[in-house]
Protein backbone atom coordinates (compact mmCIF):
# COMPACT_ATOMS: atom_id res chain seq x y z
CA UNK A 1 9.08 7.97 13.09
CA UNK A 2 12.74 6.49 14.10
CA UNK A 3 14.68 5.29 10.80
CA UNK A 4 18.19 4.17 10.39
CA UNK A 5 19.66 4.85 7.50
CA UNK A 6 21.84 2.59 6.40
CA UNK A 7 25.67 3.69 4.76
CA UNK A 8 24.42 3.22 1.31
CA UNK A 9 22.04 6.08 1.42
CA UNK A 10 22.45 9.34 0.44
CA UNK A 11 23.71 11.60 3.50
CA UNK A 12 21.16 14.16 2.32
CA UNK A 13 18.34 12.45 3.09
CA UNK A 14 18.74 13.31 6.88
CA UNK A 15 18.41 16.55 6.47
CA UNK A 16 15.18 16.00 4.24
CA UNK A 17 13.90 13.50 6.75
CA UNK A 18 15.08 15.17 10.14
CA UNK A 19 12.87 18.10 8.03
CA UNK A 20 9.74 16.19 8.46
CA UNK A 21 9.92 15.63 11.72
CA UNK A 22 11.88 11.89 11.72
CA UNK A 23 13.90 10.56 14.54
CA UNK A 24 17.18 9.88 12.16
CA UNK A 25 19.98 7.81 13.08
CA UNK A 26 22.45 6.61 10.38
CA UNK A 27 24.55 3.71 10.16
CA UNK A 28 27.30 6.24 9.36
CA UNK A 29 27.30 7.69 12.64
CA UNK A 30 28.19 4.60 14.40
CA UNK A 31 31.98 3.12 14.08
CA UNK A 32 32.88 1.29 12.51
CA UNK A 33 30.94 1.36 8.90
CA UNK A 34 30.96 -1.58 6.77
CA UNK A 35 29.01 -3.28 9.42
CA UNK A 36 27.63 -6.91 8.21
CA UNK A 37 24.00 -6.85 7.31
CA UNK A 38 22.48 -8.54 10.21
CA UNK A 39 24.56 -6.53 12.71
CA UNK A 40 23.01 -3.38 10.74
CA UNK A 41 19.67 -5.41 10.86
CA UNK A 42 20.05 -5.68 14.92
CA UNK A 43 20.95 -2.26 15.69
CA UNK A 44 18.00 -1.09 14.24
CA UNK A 45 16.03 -3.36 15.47
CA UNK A 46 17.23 -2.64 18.54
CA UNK A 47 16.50 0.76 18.84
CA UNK A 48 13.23 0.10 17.31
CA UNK A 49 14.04 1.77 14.05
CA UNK A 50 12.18 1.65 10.49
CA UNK A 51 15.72 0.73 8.11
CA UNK A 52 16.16 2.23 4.81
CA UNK A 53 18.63 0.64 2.82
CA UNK A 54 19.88 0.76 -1.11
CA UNK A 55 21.78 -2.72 -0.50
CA UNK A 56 19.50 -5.37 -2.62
CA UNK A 57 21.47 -7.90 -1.30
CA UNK A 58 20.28 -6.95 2.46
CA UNK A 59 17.06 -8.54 2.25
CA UNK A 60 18.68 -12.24 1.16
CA UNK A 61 20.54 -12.75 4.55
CA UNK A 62 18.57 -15.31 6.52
CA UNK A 63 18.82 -13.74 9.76
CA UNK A 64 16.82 -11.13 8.21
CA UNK A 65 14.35 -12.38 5.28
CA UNK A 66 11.89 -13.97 7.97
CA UNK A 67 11.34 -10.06 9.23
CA UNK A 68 11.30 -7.55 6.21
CA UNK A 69 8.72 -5.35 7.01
CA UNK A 70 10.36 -2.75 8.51
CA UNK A 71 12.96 -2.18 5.67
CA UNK A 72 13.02 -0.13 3.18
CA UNK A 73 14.88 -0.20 -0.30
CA UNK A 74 13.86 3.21 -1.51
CA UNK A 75 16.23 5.83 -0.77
CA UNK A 76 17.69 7.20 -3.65
């Protein structure tokens, strides 16, 4: 699976998902951080990418509440 994990996560969770065989990009990687939620929202969408997130807040934007399948909120 592709996932983007978002800068609120836990960097050690790419190593334990890159460990089961995930595609793992992280929000992170990309400059600059502290990205607005629905430019976070359209990069992954983008590259076709299953978002996990901690932010609560991220599902209450409107430009991404109509489409919140593909995110996650359980990365701990």
């Amino acid at each position: 699976m592709k996932i983007k994990l978002d800068e609120t996560c836990p960097d050690r969770l790419v190593a334990v998902l890159t460990g089961l065989g995930h595609n793992v990009d992280t929000v992170r990687t990309e400059q600059p951080t502290g990205r607005a939620d629905p430019d976070v929202w359209s990069a992954a969408q983008a590259a076709q990418r299953f978002l996990i997130t901690q932010d609560l807040d991220f599902r209450m934007s409107a430009a991404i509440r109509p489409a919140l399948t593909p995110v996650s909120f359980l990365c701990a």
